[in-house]
C-alpha atoms as a PDB file:
ATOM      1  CA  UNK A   1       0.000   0.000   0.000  1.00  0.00           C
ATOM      2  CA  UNK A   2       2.674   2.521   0.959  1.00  0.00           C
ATOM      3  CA  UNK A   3       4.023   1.767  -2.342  1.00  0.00           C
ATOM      4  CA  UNK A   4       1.138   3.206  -4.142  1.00  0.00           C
ATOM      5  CA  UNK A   5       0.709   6.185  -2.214  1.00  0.00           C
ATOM      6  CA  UNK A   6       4.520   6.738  -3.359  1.00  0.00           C
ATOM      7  CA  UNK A   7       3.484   6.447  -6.924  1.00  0.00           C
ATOM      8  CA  UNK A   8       0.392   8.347  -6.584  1.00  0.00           C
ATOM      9  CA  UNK A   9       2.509  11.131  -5.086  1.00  0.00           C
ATOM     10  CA  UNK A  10       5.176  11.056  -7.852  1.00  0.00           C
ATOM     11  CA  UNK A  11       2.685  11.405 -10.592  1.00  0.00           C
ATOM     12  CA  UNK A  12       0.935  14.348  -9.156  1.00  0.00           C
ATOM     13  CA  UNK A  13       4.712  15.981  -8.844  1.00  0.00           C
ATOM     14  CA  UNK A  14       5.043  15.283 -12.466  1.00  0.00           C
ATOM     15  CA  UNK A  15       1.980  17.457 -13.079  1.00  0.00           C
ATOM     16  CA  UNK A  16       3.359  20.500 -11.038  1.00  0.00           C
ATOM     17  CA  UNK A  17       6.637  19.764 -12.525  1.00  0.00           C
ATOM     18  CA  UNK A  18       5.159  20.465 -16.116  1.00  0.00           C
ATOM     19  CA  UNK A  19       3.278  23.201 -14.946  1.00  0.00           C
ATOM     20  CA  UNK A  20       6.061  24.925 -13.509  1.00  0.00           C
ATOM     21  CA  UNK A  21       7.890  24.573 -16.801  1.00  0.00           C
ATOM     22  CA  UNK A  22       5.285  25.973 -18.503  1.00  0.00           C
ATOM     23  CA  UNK A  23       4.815  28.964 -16.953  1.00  0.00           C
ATOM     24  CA  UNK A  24       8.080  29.840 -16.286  1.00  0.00           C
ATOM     25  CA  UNK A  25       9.303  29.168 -20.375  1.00  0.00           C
ATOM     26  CA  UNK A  26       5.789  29.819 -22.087  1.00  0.00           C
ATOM     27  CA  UNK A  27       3.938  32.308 -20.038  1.00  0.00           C
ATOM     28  CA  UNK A  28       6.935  34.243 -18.542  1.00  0.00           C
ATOM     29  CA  UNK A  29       5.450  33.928 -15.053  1.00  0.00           C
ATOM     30  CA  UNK A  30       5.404  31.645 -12.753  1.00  0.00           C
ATOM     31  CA  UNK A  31       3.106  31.353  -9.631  1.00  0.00           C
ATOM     32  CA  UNK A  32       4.946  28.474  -7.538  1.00  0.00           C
ATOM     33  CA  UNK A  33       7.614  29.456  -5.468  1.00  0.00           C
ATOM     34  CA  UNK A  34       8.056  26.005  -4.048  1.00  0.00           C
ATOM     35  CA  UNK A  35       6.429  22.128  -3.587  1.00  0.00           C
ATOM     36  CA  UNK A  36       6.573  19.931  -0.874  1.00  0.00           C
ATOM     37  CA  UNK A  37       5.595  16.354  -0.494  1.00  0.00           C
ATOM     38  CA  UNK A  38       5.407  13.824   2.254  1.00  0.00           C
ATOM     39  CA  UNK A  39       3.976  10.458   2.901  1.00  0.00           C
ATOM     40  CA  UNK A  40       3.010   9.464   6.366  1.00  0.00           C
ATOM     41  CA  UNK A  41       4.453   7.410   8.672  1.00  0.00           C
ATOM     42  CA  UNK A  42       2.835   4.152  10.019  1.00  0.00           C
ATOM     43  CA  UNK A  43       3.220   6.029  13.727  1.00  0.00           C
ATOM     44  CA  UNK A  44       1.408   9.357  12.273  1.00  0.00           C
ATOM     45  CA  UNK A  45      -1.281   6.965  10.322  1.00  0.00           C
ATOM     46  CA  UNK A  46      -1.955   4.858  13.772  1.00  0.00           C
ATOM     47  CA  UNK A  47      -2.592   7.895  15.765  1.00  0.00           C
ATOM     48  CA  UNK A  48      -4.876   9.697  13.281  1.00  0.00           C
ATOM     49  CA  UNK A  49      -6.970   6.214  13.331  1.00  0.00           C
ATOM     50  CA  UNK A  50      -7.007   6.539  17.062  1.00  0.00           C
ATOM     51  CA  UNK A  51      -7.873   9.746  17.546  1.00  0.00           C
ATOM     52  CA  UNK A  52     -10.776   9.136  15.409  1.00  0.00           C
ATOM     53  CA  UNK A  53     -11.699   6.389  17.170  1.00  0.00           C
ATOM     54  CA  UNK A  54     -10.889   3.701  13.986  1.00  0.00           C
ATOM     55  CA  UNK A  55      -9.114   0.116  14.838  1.00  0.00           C
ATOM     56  CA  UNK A  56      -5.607   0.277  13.334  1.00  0.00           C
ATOM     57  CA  UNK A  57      -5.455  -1.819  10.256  1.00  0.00           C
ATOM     58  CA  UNK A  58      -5.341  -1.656   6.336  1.00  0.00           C
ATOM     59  CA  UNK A  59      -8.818  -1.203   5.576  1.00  0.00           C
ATOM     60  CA  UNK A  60      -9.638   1.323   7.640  1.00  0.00           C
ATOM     61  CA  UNK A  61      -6.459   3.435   6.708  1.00  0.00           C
ATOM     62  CA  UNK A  62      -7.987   3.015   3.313  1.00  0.00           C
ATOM     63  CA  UNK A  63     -10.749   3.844   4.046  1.00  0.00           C
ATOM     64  CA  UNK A  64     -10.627   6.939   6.363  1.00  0.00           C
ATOM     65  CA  UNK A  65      -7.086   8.028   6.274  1.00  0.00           C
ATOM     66  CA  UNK A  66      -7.567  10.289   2.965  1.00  0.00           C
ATOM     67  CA  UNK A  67      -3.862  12.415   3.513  1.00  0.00           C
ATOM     68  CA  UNK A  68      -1.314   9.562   3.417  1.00  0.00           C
ATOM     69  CA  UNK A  69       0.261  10.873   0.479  1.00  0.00           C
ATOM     70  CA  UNK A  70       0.173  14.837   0.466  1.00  0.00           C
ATOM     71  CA  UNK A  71       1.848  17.433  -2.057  1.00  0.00           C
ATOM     72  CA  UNK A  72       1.872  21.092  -0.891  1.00  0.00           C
ATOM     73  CA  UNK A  73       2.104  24.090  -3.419  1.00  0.00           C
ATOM     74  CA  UNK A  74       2.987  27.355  -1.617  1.00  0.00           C
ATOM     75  CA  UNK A  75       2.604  30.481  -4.346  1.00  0.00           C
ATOM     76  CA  UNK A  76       3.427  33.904  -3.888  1.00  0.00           C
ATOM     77  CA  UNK A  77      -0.029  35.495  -4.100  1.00  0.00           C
ATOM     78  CA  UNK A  78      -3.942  34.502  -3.404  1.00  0.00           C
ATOM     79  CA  UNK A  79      -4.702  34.723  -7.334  1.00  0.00           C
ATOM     80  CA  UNK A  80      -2.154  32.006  -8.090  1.00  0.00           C
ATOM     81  CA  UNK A  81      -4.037  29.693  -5.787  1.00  0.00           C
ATOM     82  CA  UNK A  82      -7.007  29.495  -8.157  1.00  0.00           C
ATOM     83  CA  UNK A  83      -4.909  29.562 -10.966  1.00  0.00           C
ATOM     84  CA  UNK A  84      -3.106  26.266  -9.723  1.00  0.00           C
ATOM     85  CA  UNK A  85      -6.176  24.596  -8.713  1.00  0.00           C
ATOM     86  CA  UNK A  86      -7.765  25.152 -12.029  1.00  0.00           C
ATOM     87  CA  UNK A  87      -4.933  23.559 -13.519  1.00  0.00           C
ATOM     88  CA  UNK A  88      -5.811  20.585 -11.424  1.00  0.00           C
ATOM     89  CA  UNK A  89      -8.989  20.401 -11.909  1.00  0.00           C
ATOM     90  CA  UNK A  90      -8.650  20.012 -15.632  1.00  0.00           C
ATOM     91  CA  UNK A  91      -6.708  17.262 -15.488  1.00  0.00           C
ATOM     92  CA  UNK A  92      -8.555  14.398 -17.273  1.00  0.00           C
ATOM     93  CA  UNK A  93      -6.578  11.232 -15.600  1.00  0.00           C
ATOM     94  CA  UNK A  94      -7.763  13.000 -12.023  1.00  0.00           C
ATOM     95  CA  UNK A  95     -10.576  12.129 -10.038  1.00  0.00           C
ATOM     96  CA  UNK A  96     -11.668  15.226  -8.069  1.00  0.00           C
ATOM     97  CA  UNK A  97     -12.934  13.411  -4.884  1.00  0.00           C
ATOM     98  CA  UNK A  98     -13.796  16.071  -2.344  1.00  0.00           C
ATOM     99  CA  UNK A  99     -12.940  20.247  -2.651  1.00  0.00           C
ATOM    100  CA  UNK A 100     -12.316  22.508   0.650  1.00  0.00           C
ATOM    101  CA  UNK A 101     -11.530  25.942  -0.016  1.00  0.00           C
ATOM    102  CA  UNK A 102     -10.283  27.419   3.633  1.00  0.00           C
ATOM    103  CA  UNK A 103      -9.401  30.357   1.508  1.00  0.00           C
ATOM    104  CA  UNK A 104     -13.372  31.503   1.439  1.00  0.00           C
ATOM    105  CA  UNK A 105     -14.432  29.937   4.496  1.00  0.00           C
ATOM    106  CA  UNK A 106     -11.029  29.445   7.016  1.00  0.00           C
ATOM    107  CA  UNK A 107     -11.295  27.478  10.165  1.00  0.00           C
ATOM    108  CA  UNK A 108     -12.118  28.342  13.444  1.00  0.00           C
ATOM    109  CA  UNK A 109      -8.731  28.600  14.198  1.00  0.00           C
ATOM    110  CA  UNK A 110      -7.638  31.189  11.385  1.00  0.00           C
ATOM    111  CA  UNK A 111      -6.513  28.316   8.500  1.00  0.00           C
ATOM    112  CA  UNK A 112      -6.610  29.403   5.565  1.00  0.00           C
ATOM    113  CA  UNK A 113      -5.773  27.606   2.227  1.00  0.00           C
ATOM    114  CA  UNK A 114      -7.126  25.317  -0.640  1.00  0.00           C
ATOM    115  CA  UNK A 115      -7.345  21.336  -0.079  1.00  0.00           C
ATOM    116  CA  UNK A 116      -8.108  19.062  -2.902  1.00  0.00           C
ATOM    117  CA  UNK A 117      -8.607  15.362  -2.223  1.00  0.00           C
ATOM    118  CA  UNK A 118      -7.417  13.780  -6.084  1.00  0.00           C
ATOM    119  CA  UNK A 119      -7.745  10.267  -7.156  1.00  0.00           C
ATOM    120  CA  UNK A 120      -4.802   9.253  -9.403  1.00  0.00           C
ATOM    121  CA  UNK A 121      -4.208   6.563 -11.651  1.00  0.00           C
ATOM    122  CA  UNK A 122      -1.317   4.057 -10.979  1.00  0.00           C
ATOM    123  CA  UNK A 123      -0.455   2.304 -13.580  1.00  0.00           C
ATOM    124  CA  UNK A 124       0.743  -1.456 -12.564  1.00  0.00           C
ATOM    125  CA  UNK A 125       1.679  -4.598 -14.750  1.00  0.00           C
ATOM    126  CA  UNK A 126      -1.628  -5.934 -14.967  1.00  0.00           C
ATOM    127  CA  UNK A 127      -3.926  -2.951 -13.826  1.00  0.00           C
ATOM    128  CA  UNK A 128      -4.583   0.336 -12.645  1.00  0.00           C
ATOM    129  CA  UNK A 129      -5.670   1.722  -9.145  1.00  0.00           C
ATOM    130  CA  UNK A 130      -6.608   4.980  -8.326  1.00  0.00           C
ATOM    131  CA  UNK A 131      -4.532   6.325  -5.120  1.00  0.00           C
ATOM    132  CA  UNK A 132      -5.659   9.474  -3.084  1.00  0.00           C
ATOM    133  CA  UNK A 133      -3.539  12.069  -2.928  1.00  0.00           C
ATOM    134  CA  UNK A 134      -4.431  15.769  -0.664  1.00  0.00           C
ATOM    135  CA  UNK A 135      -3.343  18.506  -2.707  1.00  0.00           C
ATOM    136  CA  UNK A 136      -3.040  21.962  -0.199  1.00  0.00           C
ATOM    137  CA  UNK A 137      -2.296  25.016  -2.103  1.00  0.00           C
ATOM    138  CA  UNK A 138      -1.054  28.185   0.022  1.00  0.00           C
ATOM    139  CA  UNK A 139       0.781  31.240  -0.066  1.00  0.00           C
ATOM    140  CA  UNK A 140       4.022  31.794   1.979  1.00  0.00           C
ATOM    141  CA  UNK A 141       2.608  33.755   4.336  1.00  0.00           C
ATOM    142  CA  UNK A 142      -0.262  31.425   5.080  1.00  0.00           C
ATOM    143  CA  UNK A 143       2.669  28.458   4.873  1.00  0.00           C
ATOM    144  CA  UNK A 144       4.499  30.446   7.976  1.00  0.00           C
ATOM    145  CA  UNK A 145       0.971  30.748   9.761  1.00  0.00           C
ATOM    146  CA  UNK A 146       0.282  27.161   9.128  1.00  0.00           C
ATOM    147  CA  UNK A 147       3.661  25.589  10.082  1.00  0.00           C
ATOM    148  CA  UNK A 148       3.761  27.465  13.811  1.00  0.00           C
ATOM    149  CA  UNK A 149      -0.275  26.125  14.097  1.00  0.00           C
ATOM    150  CA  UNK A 150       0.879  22.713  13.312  1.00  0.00           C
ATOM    151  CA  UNK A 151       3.834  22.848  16.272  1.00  0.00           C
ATOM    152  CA  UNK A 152       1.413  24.361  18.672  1.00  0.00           C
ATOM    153  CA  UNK A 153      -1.129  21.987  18.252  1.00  0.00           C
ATOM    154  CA  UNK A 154       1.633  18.593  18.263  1.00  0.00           C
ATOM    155  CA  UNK A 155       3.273  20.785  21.460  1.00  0.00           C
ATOM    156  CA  UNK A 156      -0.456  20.867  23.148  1.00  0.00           C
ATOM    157  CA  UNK A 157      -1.996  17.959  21.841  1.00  0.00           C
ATOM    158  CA  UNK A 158      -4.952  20.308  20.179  1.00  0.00           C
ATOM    159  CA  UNK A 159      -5.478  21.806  23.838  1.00  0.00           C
ATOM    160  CA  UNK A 160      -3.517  25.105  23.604  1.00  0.00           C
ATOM    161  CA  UNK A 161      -4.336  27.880  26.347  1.00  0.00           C
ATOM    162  CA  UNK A 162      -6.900  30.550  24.878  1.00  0.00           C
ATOM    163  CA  UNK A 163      -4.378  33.323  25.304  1.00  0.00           C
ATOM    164  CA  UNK A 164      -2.258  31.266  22.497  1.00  0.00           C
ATOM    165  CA  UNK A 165      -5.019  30.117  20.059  1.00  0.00           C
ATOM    166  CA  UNK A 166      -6.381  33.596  20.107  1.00  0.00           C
ATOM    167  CA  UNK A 167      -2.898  35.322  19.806  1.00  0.00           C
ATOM    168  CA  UNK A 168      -2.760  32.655  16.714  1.00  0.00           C
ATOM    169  CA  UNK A 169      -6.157  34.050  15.086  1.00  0.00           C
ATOM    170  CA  UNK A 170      -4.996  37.405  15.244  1.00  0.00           C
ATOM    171  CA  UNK A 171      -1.964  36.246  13.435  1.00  0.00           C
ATOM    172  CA  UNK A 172      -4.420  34.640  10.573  1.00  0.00           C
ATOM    173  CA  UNK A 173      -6.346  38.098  10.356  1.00  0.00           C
ATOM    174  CA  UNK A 174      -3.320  39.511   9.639  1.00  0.00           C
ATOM    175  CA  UNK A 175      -1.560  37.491   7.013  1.00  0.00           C
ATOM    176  CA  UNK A 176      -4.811  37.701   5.195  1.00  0.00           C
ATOM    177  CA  UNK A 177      -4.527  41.259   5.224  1.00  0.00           C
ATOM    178  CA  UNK A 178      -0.981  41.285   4.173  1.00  0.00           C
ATOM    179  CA  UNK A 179      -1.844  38.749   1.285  1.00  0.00           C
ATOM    180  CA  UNK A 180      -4.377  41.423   0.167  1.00  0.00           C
ATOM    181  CA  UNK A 181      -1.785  44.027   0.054  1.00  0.00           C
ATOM    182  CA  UNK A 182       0.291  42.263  -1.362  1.00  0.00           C
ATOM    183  CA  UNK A 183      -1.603  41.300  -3.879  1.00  0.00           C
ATOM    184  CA  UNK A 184      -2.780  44.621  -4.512  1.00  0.00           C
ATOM    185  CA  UNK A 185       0.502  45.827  -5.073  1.00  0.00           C
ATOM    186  CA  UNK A 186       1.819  42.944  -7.344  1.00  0.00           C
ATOM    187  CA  UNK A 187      -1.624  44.049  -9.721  1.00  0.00           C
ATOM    188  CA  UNK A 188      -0.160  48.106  -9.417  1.00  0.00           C
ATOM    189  CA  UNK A 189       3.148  47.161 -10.673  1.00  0.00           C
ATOM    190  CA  UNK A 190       1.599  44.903 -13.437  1.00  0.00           C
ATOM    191  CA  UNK A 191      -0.617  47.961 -14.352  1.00  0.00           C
ATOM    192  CA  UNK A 192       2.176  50.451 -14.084  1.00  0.00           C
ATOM    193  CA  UNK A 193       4.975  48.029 -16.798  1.00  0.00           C
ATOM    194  CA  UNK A 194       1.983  47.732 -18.735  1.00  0.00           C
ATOM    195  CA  UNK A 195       1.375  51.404 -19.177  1.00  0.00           C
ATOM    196  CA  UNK A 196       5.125  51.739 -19.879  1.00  0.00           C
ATOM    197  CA  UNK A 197       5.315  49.322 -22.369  1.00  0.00           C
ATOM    198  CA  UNK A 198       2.664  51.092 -24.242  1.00  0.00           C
ATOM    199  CA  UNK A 199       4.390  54.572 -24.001  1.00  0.00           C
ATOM    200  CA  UNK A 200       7.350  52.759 -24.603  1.00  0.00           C
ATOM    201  CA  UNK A 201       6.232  51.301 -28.402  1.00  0.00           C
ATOM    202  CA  UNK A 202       7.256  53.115 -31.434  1.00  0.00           C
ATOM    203  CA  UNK A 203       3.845  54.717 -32.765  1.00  0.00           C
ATOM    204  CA  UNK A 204       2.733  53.631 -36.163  1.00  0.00           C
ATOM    205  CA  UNK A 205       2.748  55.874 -38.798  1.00  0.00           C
ATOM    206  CA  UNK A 206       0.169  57.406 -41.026  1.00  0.00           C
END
């Protein structure tokens, strides 16, 4: 089994590889800054069974453990989020299985980014198995946010004091805003070469 979450996970990083390539050769922009991927470990796959209250064995990490193999795309601005899940979505070997955008509607706790739960084909000797793989698609700001969540939560075991989880909201409300600045910004300079290049042109003549 781990095997085919490993080569459900490589053929999603050959899509983001491609995409990548394209926009950075084709387009002349590209919107991923970085990927990482992971596959969980038998420990981290027991205790999520566990804690949802699931006997630890093969078909019920089949069955409910849907993040075994899990590719993250962190992106430099809110826009490019979309733009990459689109991408995704279009794919016509990909099951889309299940779609949660934290981006419109974050947690309780502040989270904010895109999950999509894909089904990909793995192609064997005598046949083919679709493998989940969780797709999360952030910026780098909401990466930083997320990473220190994910050490207070492993440091508390999900019971952090209030004072902490609220300080940690206030953190969210704020990388949102700076997202939205900095997207704002990123669309001024875009306007601003554009209006350049124009003045820029030799003008036709007559």
């Amino acid at each position: 089994m781990m095997f085919l979450y490993h080569a459900a996970l490589k053929q999603v990083a050959t899509k983001i590889d491609i995409l990548n390539d394209e926009f950075q050769y084709i387009q002349h922009y590209n919107p991923i800054e970085h990927v990482k991927s992971r596959i969980k470990t038998p420990e981290s796959i027991v205790k999520k069974l566990k804690k949802d209250g699931y006997e630890s064995n093969i078909p019920n990490m089949i069955r409910y453990v849907n993040d075994i193999a899990g590719i993250r795309i962190i992106c430099s601005f809110t826009s490019d989020i979309y733009l990459i899940a689109d991408f995704i979505r279009k794919q016509n070997d990909l099951r889309i299985e299940n779609i949660k955008d934290y981006m419109k509607q974050p947690k309780e706790s502040g989270y904010q980014s895109y999950h999509l739960l894909v089904s990909v084909p793995v192609y064997l000797y005598d046949k083919t198995l679709y493998v989940p793989v969780e797709v999360q698609i952030r910026t780098i700001a909401q990466d930083f946010w997320a990473s220190l969540e994910h050490k207070i939560y492993y440091k508390f075991e999900g019971n952090a004091p209030d004072y902490i989880s609220k300080d940690l909201q206030e953190c969210a409300t704020i990388v949102a805003q700076l997202d939205q600045r900095m997207l704002s910004l990123n669309e001024a300079i875009q306007k601003y070469s554009a209006t350049e290049n124009e003045e820029t042109q030799p003008k036709k003549q007559v």
